[in-house]
PDB file of N, CA and C in Angstrom:
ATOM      1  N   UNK A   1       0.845  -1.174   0.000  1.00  0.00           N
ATOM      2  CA  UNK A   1       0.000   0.000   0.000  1.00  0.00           C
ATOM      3  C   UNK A   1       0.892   1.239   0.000  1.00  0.00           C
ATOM      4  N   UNK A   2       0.503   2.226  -1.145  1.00  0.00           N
ATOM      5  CA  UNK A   2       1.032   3.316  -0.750  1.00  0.00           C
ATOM      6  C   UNK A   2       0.266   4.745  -0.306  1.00  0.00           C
ATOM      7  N   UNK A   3       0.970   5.821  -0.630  1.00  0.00           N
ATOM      8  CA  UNK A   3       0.066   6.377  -0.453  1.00  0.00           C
ATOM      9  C   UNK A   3      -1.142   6.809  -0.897  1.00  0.00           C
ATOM     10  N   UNK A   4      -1.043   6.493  -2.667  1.00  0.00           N
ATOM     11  CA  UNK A   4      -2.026   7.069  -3.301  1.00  0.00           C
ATOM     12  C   UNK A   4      -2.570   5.613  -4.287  1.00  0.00           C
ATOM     13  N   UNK A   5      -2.179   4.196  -4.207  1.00  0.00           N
ATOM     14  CA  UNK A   5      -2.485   3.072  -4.784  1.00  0.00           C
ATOM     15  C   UNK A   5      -2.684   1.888  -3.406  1.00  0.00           C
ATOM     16  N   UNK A   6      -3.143   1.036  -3.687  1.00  0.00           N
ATOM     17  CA  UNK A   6      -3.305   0.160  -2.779  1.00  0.00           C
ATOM     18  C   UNK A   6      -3.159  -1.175  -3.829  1.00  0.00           C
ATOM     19  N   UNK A   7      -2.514  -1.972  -3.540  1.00  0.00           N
ATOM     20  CA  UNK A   7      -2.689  -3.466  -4.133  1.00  0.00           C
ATOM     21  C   UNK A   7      -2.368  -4.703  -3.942  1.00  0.00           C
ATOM     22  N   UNK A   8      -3.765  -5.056  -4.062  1.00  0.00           N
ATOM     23  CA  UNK A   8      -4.325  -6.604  -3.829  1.00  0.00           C
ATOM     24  C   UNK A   8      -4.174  -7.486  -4.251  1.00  0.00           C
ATOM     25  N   UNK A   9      -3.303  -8.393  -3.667  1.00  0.00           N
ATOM     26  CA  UNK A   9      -2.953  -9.867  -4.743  1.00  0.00           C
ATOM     27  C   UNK A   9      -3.720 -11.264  -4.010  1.00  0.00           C
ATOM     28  N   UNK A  10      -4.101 -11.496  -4.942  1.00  0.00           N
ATOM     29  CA  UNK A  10      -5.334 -12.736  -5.294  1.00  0.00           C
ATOM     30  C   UNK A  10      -4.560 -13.853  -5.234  1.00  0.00           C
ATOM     31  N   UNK A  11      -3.645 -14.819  -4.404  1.00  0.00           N
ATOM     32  CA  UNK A  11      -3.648 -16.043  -4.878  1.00  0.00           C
ATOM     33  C   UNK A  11      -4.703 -17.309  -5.004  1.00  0.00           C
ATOM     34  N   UNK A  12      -4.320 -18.387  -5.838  1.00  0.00           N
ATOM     35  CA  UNK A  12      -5.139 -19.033  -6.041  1.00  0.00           C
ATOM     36  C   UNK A  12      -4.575 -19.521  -6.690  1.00  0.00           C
ATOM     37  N   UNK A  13      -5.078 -21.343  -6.547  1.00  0.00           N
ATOM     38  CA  UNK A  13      -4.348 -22.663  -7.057  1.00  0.00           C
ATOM     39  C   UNK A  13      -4.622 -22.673  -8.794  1.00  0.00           C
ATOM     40  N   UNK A  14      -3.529 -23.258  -9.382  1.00  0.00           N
ATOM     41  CA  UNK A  14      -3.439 -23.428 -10.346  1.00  0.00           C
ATOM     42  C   UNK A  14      -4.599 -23.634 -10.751  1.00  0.00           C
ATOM     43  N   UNK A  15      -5.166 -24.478 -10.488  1.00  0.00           N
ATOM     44  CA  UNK A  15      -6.589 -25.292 -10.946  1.00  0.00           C
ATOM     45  C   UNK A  15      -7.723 -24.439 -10.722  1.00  0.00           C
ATOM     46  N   UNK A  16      -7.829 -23.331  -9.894  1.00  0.00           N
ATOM     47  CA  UNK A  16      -8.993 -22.660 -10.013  1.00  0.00           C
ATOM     48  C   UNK A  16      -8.679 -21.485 -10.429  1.00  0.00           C
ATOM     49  N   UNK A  17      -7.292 -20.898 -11.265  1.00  0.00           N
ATOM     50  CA  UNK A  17      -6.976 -19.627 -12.032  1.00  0.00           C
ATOM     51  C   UNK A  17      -8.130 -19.409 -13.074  1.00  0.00           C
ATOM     52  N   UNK A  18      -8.637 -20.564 -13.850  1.00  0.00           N
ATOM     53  CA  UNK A  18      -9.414 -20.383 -14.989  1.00  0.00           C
ATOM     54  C   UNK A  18     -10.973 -19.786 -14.366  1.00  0.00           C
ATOM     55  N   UNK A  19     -11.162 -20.331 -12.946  1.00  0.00           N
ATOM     56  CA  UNK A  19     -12.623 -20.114 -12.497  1.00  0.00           C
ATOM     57  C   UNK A  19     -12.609 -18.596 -12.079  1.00  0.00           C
ATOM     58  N   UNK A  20     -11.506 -18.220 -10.785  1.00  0.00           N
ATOM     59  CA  UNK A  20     -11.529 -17.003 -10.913  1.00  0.00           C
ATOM     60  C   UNK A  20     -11.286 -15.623 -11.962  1.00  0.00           C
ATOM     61  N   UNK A  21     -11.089 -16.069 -12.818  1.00  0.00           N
ATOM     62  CA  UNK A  21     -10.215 -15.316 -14.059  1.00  0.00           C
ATOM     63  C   UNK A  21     -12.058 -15.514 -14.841  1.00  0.00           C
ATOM     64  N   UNK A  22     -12.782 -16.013 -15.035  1.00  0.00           N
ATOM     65  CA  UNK A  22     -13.745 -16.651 -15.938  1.00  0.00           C
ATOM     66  C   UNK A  22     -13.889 -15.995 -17.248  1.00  0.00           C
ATOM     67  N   UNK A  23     -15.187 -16.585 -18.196  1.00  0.00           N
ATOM     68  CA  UNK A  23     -14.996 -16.489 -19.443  1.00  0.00           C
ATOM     69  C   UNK A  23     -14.784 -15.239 -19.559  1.00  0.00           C
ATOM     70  N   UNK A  24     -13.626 -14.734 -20.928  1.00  0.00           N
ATOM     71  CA  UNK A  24     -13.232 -14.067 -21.595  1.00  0.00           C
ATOM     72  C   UNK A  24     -12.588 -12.885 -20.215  1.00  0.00           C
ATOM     73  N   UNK A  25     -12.629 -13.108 -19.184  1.00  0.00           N
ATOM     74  CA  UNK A  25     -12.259 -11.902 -18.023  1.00  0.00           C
ATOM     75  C   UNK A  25     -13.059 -11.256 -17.385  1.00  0.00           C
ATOM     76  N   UNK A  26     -14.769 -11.822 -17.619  1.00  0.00           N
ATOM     77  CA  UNK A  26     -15.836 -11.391 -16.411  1.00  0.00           C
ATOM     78  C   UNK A  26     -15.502 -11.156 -15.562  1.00  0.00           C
ATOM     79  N   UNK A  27     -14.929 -12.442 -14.603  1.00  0.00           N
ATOM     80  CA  UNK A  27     -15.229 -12.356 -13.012  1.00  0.00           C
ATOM     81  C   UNK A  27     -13.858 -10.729 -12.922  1.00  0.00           C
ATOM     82  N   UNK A  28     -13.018 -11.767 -13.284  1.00  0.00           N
ATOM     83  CA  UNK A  28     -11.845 -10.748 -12.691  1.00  0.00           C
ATOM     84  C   UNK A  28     -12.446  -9.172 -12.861  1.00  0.00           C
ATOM     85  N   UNK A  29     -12.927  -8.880 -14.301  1.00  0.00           N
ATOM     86  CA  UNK A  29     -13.194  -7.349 -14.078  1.00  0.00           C
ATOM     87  C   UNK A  29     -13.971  -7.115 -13.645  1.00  0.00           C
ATOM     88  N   UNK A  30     -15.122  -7.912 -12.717  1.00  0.00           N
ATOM     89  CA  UNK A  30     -16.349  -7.488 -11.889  1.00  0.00           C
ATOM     90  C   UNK A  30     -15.542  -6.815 -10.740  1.00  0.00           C
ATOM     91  N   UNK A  31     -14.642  -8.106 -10.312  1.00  0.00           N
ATOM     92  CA  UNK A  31     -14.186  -7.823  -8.783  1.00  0.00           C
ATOM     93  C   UNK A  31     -13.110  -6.730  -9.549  1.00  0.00           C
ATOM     94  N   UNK A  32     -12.396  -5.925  -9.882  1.00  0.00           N
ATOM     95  CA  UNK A  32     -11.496  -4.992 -10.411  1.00  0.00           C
ATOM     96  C   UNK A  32     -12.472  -3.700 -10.450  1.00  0.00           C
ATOM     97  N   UNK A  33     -14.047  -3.488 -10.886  1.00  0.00           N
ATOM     98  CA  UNK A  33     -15.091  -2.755 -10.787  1.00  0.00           C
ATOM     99  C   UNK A  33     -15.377  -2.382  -9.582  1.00  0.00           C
ATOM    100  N   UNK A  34     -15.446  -3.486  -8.923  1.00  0.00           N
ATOM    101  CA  UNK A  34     -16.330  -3.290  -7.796  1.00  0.00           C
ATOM    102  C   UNK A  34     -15.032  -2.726  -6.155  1.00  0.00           C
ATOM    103  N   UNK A  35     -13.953  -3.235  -6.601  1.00  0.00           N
ATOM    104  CA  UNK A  35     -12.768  -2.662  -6.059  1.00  0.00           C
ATOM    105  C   UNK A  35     -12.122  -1.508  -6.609  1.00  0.00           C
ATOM    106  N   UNK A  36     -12.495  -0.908  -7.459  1.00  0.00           N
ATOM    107  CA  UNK A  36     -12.061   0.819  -8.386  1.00  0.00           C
ATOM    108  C   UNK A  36     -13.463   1.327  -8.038  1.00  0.00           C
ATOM    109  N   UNK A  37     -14.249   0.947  -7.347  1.00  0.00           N
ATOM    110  CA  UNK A  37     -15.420   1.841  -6.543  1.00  0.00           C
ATOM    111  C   UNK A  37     -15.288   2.252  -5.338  1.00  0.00           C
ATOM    112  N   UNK A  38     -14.691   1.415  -4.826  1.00  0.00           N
ATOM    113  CA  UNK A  38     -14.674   1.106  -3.487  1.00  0.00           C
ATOM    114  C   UNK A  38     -12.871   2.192  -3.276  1.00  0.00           C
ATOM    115  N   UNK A  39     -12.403   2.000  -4.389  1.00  0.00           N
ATOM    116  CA  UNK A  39     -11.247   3.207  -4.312  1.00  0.00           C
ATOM    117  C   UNK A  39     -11.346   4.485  -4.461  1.00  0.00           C
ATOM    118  N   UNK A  40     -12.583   4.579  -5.242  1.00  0.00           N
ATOM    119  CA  UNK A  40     -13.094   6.009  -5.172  1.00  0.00           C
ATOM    120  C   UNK A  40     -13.241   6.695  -3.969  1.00  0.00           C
ATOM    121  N   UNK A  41     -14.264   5.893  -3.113  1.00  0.00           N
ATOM    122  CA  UNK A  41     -14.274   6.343  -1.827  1.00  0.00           C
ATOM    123  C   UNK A  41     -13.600   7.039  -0.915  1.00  0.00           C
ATOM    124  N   UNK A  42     -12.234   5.806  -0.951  1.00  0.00           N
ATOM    125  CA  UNK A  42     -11.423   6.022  -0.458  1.00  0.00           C
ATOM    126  C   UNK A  42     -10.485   7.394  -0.403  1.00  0.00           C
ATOM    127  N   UNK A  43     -10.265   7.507  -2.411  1.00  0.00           N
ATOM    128  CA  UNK A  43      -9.353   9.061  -2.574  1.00  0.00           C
ATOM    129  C   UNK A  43      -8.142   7.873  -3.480  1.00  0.00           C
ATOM    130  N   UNK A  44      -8.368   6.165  -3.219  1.00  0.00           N
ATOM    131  CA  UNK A  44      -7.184   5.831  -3.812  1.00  0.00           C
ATOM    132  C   UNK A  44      -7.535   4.774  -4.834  1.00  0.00           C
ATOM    133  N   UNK A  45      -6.122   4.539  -5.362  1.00  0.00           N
ATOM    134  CA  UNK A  45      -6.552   3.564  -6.769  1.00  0.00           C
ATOM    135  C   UNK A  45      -5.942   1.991  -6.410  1.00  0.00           C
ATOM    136  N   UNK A  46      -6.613   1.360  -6.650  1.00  0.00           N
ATOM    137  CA  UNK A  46      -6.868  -0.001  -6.138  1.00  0.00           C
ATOM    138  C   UNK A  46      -6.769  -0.731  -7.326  1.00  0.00           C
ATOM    139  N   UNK A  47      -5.484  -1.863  -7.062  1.00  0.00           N
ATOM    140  CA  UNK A  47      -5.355  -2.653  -8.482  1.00  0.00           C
ATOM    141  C   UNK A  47      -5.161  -3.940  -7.645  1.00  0.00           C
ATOM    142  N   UNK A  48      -5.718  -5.226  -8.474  1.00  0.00           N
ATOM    143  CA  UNK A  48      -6.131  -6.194  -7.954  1.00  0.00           C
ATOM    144  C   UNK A  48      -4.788  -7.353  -9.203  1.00  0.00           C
ATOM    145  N   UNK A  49      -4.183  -7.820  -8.364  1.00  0.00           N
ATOM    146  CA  UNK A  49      -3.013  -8.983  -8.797  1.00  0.00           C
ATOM    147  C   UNK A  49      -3.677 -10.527  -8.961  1.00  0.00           C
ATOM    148  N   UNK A  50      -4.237 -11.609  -9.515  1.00  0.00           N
ATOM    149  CA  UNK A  50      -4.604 -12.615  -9.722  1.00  0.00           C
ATOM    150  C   UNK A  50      -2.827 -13.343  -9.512  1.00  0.00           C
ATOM    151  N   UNK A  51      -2.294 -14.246  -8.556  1.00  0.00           N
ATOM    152  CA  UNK A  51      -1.124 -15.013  -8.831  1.00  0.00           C
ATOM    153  C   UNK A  51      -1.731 -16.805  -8.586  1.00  0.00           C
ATOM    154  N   UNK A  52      -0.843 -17.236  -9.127  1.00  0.00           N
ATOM    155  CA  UNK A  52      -0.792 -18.521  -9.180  1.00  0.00           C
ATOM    156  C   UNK A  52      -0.068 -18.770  -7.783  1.00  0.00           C
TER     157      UNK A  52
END
């Protein structure tokens, strides 16, 4: 976290990268939406890391 970004890393097993990630990049950019809202609030920008 800094002062003006914050970021969130997602691990998650090999085997469920494809579920959280889902078709074509839904899920991930729901939760990336719904966390760049929730940064608004804040004053900061919020980026979300998916790792294996």
């Amino acid at each position: 976290e800094g002062e003006k970004t914050v970021v969130i890393e997602l691990r998650v097993d090999k085997a469920d990268v494809g579920k959280v990630i889902g078709k074509q990049g839904r899920i991930a950019r729901a939760l990336r939406t719904i966390l760049s809202a929730m940064g608004r609030k804040t004053g900061k920008r919020v980026v979300l890391e998916i790792l294996e």
